[in-house]
PDB file of N, CA and C in Angstrom:
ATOM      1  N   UNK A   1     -10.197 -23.225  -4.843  1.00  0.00           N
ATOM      2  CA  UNK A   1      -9.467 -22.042  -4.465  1.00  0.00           C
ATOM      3  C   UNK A   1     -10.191 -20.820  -5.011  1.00  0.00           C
ATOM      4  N   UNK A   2     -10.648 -19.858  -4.116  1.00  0.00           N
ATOM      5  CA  UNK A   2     -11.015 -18.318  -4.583  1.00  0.00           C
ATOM      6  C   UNK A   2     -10.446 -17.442  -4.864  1.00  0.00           C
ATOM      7  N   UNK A   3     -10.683 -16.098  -5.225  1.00  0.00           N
ATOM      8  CA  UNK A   3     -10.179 -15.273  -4.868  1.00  0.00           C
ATOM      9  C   UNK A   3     -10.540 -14.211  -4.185  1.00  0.00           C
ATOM     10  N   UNK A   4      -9.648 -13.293  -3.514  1.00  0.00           N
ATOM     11  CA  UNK A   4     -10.251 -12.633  -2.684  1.00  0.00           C
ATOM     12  C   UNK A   4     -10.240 -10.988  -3.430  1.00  0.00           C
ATOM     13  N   UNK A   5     -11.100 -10.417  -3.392  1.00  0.00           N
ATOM     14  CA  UNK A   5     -11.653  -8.956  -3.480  1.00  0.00           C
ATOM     15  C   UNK A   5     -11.043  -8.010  -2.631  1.00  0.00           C
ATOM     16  N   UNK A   6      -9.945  -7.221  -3.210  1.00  0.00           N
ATOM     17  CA  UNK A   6      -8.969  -6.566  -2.215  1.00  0.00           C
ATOM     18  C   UNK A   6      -9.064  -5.111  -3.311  1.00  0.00           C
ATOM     19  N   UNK A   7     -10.146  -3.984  -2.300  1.00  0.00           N
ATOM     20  CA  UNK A   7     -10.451  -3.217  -2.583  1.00  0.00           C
ATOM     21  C   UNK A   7      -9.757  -1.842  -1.554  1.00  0.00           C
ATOM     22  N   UNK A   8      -9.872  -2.475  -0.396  1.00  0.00           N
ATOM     23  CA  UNK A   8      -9.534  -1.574   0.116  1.00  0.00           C
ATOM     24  C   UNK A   8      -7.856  -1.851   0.925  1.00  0.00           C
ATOM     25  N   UNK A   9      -7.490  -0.852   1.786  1.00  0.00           N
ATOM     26  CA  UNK A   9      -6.533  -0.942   2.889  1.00  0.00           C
ATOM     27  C   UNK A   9      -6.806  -2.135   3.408  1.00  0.00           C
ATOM     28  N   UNK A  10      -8.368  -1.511   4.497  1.00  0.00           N
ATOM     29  CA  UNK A  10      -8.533  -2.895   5.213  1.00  0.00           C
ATOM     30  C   UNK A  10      -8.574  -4.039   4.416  1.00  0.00           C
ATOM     31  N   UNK A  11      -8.816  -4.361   3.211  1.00  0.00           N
ATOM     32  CA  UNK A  11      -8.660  -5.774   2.648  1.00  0.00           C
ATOM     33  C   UNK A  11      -7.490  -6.034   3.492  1.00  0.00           C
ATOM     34  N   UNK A  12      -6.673  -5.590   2.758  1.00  0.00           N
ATOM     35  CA  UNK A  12      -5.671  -6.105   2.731  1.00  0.00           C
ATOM     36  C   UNK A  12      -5.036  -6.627   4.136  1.00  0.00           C
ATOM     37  N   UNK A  13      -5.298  -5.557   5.232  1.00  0.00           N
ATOM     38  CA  UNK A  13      -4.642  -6.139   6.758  1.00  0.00           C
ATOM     39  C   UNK A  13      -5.875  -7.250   6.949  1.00  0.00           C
ATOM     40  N   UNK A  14      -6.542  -7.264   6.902  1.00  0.00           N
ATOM     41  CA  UNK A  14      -7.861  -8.480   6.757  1.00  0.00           C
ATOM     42  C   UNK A  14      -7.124  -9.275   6.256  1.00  0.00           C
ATOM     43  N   UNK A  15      -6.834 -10.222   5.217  1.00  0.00           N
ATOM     44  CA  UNK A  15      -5.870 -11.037   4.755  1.00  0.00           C
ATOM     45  C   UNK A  15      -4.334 -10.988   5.147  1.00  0.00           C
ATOM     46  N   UNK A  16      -4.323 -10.780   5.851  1.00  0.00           N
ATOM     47  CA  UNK A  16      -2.708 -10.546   6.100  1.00  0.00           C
ATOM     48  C   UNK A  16      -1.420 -10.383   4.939  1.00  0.00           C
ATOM     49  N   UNK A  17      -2.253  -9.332   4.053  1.00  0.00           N
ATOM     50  CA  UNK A  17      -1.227  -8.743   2.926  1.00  0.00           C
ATOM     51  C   UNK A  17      -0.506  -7.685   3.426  1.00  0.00           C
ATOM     52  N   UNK A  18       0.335  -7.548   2.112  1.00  0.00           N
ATOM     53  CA  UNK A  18       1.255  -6.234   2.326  1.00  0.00           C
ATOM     54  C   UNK A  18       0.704  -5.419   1.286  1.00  0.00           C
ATOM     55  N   UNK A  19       1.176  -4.132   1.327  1.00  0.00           N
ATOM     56  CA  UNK A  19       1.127  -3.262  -0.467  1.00  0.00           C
ATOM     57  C   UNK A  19       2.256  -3.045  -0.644  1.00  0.00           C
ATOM     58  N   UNK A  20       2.623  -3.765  -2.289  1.00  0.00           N
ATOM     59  CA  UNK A  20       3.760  -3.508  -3.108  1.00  0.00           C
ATOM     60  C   UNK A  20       3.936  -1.869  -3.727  1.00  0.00           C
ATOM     61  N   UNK A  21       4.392  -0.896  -3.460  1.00  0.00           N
ATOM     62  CA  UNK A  21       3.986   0.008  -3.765  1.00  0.00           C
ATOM     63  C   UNK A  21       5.172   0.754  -4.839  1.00  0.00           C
ATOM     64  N   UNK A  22       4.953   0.882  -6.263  1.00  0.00           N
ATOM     65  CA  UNK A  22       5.432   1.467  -7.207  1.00  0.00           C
ATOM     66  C   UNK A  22       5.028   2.982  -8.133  1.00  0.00           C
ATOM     67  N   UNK A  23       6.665   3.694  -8.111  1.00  0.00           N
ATOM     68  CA  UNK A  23       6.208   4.735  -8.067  1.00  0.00           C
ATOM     69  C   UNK A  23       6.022   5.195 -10.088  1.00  0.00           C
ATOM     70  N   UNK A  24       5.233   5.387 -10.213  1.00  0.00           N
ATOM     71  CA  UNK A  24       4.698   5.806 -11.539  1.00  0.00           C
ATOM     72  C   UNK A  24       5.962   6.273 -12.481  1.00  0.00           C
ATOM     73  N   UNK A  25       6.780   6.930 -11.902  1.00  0.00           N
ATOM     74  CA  UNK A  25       7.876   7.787 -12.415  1.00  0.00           C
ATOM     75  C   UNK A  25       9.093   6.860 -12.620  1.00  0.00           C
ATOM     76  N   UNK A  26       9.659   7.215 -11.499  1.00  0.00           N
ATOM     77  CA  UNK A  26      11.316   6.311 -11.145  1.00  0.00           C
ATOM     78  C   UNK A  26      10.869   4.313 -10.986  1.00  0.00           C
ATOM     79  N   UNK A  27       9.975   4.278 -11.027  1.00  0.00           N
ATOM     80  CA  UNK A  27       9.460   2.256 -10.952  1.00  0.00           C
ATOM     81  C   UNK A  27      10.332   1.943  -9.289  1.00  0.00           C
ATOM     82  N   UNK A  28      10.641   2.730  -8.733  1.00  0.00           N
ATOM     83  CA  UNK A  28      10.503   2.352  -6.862  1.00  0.00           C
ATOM     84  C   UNK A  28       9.684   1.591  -6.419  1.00  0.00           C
ATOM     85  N   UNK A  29      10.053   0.537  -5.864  1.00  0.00           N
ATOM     86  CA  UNK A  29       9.110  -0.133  -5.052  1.00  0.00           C
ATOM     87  C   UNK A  29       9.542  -0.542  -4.120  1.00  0.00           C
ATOM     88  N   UNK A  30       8.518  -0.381  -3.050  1.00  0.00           N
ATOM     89  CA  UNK A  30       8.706  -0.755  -1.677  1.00  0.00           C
ATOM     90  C   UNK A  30       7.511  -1.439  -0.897  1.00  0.00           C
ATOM     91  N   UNK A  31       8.043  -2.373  -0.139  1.00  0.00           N
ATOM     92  CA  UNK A  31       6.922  -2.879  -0.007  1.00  0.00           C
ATOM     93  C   UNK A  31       6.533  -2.230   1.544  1.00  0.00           C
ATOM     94  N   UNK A  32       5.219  -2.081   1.808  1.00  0.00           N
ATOM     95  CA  UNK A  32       4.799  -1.444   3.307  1.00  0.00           C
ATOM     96  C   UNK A  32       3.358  -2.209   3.754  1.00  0.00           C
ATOM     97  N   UNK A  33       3.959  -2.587   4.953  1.00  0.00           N
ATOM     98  CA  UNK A  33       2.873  -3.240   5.694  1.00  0.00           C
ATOM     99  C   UNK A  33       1.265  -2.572   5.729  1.00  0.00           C
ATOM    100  N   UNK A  34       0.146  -3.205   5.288  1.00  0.00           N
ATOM    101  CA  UNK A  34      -0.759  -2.929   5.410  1.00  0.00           C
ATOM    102  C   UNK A  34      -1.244  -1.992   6.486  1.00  0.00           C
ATOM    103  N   UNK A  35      -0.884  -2.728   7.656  1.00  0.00           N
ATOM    104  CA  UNK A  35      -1.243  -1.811   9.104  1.00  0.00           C
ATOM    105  C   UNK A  35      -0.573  -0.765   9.069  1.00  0.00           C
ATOM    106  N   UNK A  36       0.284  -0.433   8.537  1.00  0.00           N
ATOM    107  CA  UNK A  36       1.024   1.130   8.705  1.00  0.00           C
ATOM    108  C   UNK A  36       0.564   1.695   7.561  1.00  0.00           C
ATOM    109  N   UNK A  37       0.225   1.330   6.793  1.00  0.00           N
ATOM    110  CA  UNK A  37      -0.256   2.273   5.454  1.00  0.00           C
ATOM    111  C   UNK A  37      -2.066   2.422   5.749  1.00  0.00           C
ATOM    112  N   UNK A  38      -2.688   1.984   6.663  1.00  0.00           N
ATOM    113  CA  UNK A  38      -4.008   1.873   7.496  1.00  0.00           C
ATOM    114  C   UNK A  38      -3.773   3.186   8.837  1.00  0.00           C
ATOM    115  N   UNK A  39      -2.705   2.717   9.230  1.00  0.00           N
ATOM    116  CA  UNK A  39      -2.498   3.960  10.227  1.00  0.00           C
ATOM    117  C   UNK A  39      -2.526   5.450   9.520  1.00  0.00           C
ATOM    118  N   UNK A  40      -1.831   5.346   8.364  1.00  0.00           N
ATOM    119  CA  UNK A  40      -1.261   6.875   7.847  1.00  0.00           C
ATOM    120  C   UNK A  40      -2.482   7.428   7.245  1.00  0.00           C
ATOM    121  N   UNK A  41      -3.410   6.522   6.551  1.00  0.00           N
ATOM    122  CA  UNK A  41      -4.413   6.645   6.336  1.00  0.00           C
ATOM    123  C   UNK A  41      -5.882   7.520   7.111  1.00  0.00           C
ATOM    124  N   UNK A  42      -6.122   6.673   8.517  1.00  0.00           N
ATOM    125  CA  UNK A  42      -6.791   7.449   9.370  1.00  0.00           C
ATOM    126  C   UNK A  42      -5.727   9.182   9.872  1.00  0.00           C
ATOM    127  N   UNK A  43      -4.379   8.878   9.889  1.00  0.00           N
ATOM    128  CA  UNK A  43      -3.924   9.972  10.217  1.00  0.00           C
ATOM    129  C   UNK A  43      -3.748  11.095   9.568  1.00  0.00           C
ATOM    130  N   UNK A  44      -4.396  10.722   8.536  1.00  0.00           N
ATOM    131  CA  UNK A  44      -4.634  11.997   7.433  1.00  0.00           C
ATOM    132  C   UNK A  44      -5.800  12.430   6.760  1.00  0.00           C
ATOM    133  N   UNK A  45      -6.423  11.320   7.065  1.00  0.00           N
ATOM    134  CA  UNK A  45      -8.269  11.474   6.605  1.00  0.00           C
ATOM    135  C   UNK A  45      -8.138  11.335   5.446  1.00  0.00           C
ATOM    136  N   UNK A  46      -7.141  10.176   4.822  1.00  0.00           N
ATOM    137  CA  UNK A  46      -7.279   9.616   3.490  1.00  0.00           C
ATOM    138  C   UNK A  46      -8.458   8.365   3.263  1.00  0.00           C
ATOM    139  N   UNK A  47      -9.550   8.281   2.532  1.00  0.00           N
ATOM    140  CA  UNK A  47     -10.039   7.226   2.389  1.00  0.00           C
ATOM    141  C   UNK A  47      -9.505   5.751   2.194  1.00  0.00           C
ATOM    142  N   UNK A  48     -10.100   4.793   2.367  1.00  0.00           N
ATOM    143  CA  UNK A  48      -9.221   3.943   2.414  1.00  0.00           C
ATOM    144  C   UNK A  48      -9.483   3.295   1.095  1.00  0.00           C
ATOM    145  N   UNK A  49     -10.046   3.583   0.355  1.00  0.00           N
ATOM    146  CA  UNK A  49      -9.975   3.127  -0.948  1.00  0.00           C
ATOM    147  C   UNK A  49      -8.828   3.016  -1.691  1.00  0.00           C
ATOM    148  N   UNK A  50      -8.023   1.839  -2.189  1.00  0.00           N
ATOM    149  CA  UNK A  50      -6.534   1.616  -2.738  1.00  0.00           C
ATOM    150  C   UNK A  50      -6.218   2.655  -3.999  1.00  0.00           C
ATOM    151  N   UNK A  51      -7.641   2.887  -4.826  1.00  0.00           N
ATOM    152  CA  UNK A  51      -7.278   4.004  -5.581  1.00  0.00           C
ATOM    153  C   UNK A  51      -6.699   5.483  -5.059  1.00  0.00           C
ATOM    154  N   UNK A  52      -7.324   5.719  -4.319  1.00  0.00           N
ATOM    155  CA  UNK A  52      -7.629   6.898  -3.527  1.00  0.00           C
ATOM    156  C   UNK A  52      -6.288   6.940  -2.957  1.00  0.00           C
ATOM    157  N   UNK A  53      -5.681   6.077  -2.104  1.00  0.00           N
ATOM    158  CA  UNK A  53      -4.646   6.423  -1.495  1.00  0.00           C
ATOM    159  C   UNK A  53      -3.434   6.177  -2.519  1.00  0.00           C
ATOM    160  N   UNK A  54      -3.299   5.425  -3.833  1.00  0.00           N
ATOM    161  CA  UNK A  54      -2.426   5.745  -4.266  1.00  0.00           C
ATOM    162  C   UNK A  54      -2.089   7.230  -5.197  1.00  0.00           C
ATOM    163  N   UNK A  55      -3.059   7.656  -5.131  1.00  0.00           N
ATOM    164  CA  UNK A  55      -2.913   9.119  -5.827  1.00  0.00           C
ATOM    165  C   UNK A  55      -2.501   9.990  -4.973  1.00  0.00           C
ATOM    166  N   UNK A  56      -2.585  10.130  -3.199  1.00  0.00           N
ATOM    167  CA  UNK A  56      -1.939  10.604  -2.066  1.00  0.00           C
ATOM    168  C   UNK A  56      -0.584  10.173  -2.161  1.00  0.00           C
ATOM    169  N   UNK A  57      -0.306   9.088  -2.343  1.00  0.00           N
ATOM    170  CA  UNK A  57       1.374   8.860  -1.768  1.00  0.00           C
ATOM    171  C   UNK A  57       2.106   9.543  -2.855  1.00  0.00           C
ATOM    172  N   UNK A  58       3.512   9.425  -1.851  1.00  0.00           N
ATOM    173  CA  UNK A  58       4.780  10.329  -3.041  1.00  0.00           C
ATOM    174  C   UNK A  58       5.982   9.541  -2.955  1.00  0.00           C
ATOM    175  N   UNK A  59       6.323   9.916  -4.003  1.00  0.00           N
ATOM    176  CA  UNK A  59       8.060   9.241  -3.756  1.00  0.00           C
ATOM    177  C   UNK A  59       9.063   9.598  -2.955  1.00  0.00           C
ATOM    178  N   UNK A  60      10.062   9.201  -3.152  1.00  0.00           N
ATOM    179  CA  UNK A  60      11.437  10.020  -2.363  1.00  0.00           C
ATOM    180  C   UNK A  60      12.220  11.126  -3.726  1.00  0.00           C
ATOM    181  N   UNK A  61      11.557  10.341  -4.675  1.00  0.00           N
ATOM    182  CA  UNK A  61      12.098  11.186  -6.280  1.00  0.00           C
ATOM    183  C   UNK A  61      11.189  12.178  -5.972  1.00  0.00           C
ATOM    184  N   UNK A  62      10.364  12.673  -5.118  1.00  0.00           N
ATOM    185  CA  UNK A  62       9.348  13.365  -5.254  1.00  0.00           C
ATOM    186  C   UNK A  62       7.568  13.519  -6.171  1.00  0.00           C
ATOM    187  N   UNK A  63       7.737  12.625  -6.704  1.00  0.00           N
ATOM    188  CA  UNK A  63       6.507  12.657  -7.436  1.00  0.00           C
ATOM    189  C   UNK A  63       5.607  11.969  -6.787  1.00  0.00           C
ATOM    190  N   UNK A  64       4.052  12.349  -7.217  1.00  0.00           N
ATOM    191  CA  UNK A  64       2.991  12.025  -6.484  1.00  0.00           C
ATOM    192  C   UNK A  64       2.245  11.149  -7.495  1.00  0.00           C
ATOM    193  N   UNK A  65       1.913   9.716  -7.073  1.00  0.00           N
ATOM    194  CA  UNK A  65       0.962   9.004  -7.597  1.00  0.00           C
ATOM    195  C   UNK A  65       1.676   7.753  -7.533  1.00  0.00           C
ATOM    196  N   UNK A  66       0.927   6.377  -7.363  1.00  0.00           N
ATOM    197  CA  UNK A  66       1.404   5.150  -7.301  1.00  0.00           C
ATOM    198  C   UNK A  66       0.501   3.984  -7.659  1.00  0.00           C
ATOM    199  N   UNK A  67       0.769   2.819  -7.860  1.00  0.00           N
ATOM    200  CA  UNK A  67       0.704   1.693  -8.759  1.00  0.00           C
ATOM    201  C   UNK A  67       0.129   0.612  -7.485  1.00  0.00           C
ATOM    202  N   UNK A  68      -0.073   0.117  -6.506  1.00  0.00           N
ATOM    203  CA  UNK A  68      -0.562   0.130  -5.411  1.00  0.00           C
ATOM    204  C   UNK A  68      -0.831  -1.989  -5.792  1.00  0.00           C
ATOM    205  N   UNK A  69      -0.676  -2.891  -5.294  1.00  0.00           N
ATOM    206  CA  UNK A  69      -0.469  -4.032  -5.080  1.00  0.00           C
ATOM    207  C   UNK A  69      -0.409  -4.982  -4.123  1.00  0.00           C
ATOM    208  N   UNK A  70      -1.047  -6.294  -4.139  1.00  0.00           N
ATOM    209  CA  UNK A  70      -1.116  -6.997  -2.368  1.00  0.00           C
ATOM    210  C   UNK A  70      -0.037  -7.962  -2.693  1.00  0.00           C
ATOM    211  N   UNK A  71       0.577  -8.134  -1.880  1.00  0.00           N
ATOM    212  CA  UNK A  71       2.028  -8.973  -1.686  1.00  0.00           C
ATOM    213  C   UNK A  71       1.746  -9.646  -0.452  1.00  0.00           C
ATOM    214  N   UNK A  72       2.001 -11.129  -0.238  1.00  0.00           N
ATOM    215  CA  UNK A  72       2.569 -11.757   0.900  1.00  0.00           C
ATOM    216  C   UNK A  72       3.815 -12.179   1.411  1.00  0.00           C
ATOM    217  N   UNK A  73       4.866 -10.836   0.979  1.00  0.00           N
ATOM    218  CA  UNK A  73       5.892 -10.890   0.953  1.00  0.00           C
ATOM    219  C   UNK A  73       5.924 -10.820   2.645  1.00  0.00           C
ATOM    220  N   UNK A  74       7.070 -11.208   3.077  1.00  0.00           N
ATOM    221  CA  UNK A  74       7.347 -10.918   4.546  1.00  0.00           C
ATOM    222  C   UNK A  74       8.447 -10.231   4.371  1.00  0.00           C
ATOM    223  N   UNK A  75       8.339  -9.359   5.313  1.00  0.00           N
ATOM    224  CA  UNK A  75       9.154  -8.174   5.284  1.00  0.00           C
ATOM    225  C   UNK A  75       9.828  -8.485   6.677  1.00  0.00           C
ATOM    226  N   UNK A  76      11.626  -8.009   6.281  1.00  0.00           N
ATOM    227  CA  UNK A  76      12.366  -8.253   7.212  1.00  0.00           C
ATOM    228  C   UNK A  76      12.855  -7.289   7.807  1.00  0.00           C
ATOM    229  N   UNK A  77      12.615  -7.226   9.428  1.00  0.00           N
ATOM    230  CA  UNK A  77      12.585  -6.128  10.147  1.00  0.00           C
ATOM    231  C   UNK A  77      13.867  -5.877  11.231  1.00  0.00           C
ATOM    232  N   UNK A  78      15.053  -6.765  10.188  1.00  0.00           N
ATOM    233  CA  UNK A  78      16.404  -6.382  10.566  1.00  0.00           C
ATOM    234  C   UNK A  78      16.756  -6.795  11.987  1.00  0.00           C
ATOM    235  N   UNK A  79      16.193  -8.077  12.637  1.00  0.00           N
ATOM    236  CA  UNK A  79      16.241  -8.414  13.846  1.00  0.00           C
ATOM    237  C   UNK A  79      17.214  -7.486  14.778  1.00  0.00           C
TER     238      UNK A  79
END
């Protein structure tokens, strides 16, 4: 068994992960599908480097910066 090198966004939709995403401040976490956090990414001309984009995201508490994580959680999309 390996492991895999999950550097970027695309890692992660490449493996079919999620990002666990926690907020520095209030400890919020939510988890968000790779491909949509890849979309928001090109739609803002954020690099896709996992560092990089967690210093872009914000909370709903409002604060900016996050803790950034691959999950194979499946996320339930409330049939």
């Amino acid at each position: 068994m390996g492991s895999k090198r999950l550097d970027t966004v695309a890692d992660l939709v490449r493996h079919g992960l999620n990002a666990q995403v926690e907020c520095r401040s209030c400890r919020r976490v939510v988890i968000i599908p790779a491909s949509r956090l890849r979309d928001q990414c090109f739609a803002k001309s954020i690099p896709m480097k996992l560092a990089l984009v967690a210093q872009h995201l914000r909370c709903s508490c409002g604060h900016r910066g996050a803790k950034i994580d691959a999950t194979g959680t499946m996320i339930d999309r409330g049939s």
